[in-house]
C-alpha atoms as a PDB file:
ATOM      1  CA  UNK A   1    -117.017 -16.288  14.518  1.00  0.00           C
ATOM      2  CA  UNK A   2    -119.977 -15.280  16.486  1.00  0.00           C
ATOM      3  CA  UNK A   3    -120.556 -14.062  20.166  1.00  0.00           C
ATOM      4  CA  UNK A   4    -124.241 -14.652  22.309  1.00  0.00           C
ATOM      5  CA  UNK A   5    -125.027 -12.178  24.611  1.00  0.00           C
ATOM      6  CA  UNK A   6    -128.212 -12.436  27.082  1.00  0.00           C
ATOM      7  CA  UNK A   7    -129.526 -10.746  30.410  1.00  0.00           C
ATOM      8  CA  UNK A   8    -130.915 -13.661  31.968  1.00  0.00           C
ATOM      9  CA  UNK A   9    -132.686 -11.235  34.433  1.00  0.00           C
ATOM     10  CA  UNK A  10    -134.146  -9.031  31.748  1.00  0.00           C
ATOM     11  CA  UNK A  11    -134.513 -11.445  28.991  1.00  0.00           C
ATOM     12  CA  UNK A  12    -132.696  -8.658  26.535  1.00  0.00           C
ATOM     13  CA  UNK A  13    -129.485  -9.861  24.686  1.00  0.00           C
ATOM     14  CA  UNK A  14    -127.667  -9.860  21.082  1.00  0.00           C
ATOM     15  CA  UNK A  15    -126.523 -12.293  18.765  1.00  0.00           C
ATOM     16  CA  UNK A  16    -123.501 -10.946  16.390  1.00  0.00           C
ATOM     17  CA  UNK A  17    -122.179 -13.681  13.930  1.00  0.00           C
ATOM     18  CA  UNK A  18    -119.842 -13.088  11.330  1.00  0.00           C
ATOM     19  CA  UNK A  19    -118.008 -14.157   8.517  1.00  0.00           C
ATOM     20  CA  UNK A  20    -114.435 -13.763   7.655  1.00  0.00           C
ATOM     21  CA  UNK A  21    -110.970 -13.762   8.830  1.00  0.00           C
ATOM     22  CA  UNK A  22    -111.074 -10.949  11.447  1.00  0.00           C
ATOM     23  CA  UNK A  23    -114.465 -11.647  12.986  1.00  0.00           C
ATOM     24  CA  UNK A  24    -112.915 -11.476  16.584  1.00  0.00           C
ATOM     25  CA  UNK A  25    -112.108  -7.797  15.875  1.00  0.00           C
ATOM     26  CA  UNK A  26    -115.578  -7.009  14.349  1.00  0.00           C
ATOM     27  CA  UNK A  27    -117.316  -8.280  17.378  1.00  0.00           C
ATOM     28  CA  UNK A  28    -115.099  -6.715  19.775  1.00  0.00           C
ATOM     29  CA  UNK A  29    -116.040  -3.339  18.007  1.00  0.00           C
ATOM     30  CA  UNK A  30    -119.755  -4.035  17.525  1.00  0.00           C
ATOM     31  CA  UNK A  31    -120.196  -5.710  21.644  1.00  0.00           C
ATOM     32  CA  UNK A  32    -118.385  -1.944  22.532  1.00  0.00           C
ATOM     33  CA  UNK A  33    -121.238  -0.056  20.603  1.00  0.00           C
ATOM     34  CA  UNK A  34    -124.040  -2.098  21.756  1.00  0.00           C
ATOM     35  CA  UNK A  35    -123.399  -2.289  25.079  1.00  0.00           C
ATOM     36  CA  UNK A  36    -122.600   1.758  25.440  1.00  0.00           C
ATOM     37  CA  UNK A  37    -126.142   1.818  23.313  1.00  0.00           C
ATOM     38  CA  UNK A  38    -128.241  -0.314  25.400  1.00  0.00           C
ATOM     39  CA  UNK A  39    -126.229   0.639  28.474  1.00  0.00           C
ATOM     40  CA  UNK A  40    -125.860  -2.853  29.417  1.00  0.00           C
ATOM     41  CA  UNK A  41    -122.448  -4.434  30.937  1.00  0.00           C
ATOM     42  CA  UNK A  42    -120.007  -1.639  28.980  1.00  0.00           C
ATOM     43  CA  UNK A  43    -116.666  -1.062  30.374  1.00  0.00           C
ATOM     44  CA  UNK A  44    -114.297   1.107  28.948  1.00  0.00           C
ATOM     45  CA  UNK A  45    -111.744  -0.325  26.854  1.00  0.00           C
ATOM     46  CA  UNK A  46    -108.211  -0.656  27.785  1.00  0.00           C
ATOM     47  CA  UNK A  47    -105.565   1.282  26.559  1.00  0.00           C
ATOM     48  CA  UNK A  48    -102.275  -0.268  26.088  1.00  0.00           C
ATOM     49  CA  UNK A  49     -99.190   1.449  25.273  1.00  0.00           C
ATOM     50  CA  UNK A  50     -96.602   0.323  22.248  1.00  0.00           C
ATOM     51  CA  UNK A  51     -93.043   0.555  23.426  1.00  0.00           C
ATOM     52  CA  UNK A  52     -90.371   0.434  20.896  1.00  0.00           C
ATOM     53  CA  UNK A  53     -88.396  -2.726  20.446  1.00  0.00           C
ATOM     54  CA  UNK A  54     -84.879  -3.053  19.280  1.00  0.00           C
ATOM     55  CA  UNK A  55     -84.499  -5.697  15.956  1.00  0.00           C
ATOM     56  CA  UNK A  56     -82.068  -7.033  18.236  1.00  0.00           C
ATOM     57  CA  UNK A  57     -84.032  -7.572  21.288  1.00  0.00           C
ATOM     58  CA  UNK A  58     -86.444  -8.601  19.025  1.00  0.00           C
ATOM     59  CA  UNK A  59     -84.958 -11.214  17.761  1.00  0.00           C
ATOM     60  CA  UNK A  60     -84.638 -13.175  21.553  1.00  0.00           C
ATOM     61  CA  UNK A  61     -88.674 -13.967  20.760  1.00  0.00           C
ATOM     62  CA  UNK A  62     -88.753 -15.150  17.400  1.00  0.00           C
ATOM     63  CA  UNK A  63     -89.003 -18.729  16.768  1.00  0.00           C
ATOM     64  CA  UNK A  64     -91.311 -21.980  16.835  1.00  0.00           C
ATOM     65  CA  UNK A  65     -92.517 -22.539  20.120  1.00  0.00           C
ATOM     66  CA  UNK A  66     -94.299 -26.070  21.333  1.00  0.00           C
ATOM     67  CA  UNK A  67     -97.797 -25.722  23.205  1.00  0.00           C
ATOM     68  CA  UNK A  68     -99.012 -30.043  24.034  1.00  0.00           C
ATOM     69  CA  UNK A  69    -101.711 -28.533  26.354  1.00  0.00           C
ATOM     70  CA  UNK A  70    -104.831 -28.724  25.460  1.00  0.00           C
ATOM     71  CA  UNK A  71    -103.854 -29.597  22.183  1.00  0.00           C
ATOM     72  CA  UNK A  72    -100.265 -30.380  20.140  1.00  0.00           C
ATOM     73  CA  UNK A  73     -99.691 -27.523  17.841  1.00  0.00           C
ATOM     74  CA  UNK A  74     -96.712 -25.617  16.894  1.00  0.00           C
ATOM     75  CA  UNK A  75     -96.595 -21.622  17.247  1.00  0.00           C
ATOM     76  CA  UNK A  76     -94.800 -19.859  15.040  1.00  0.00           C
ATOM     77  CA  UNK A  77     -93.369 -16.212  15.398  1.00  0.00           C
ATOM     78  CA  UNK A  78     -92.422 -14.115  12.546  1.00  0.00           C
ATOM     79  CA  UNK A  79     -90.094 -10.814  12.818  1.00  0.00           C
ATOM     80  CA  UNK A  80     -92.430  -7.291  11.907  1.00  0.00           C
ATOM     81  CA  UNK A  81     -90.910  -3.576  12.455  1.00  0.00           C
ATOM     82  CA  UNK A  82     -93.101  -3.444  15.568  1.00  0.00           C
ATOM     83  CA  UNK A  83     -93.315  -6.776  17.199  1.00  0.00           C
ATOM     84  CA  UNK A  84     -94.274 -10.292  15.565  1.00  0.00           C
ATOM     85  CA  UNK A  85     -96.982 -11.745  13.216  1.00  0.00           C
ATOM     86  CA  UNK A  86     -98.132 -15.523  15.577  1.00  0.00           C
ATOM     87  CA  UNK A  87     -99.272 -18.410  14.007  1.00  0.00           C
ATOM     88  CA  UNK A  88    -100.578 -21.144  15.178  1.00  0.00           C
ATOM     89  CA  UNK A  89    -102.511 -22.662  12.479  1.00  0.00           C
ATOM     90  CA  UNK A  90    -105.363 -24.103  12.582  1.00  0.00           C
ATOM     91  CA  UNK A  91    -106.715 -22.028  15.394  1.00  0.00           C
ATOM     92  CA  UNK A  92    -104.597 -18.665  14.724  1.00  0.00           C
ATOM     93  CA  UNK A  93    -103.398 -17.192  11.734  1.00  0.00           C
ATOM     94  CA  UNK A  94    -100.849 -13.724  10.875  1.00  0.00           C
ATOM     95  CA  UNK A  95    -102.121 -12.254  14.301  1.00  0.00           C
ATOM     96  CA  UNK A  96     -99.922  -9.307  14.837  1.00  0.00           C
ATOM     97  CA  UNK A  97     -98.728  -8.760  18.185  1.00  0.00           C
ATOM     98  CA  UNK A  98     -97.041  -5.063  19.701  1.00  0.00           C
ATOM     99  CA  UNK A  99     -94.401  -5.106  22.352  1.00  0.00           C
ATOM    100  CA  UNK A 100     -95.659  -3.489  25.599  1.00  0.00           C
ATOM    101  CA  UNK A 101     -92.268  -3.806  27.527  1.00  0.00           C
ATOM    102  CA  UNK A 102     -91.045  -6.797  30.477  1.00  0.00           C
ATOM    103  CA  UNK A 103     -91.777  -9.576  27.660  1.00  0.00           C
ATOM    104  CA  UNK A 104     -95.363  -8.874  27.184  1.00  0.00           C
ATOM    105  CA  UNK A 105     -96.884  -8.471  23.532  1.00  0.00           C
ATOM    106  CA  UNK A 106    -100.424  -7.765  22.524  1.00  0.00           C
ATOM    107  CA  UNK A 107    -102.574  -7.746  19.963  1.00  0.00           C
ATOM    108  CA  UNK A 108    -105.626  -5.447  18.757  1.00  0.00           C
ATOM    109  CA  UNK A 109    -107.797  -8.289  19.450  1.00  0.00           C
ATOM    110  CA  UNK A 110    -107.092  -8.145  23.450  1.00  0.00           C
ATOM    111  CA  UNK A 111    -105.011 -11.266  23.546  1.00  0.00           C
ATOM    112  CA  UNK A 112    -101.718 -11.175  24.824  1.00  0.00           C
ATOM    113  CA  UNK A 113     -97.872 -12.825  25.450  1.00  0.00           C
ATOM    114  CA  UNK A 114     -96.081 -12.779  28.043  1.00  0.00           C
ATOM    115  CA  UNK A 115     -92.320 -14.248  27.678  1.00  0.00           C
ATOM    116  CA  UNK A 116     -90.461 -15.912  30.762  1.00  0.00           C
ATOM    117  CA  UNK A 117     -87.016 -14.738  31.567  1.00  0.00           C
ATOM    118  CA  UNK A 118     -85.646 -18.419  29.495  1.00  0.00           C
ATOM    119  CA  UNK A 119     -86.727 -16.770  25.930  1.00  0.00           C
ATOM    120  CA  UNK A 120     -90.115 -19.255  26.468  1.00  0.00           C
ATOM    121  CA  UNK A 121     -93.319 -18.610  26.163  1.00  0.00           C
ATOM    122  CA  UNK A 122     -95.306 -18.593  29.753  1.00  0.00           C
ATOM    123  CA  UNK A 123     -96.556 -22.331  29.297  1.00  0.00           C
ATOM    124  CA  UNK A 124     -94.842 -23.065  26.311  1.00  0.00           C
ATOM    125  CA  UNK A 125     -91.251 -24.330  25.256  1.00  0.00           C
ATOM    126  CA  UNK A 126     -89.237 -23.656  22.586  1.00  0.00           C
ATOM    127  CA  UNK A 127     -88.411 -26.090  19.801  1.00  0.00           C
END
């Protein structure tokens, strides 16, 4: 994973590249700190709030959903004490996502789900 960042204006910028598993998260944290350091586009990050989610209730999400656009790939969601683990492998893997309340889940990463009131995915169907 890696992120370019440049000021075409100033000419300034930063290059963060990483390698592992959770890169996403590392250069979330690192653009936060560079940005409040060089005062350059920083915005405060959003807080979201975890809201407790029955097993039951719970349980209306998980599955193996269908996504054909832009590519074919199945997403799988797997039951946690807090919310589910999505994967959607190759391009996502045990991403853990935290009920927020009205169908929407999130993850630390700043990605999110939002659930129609069918049990499907916004976009996506279930198999």
């Amino acid at each position: 994973m890696s992120q370019l960042y440049l000021e075409l204006d100033t000419g300034n910028g930063y290059a963060i590249m990483t390698n592992g598993n959770n890169g996403r998260q590392l250069i979330t944290e690192l653009e936060i700190r560079l940005k409040e350091a060089l005062n350059v586009g920083y915005s405060q990050a959003e807080v979201k709030k975890f809201v407790p989610i029955s097993q039951k209730e719970l349980s209306k999400y998980i599955g193996t959903y269908v996504v054909t656009n832009p590519v074919n790939v199945d997403v799988v969601l797997e039951k946690t004490a807090n919310g589910f683990v999505l994967n959607a492998l190759p391009y996502v893997e045990n991403e853990e996502y935290f009920h927020e309340g009205g169908g929407r889940f999130f993850a630390k990463n700043g990605s999110s789900v939002r659930f129609e009131m069918d049990g499907n995915i916004l976009g996506v169907r279930k198999k």
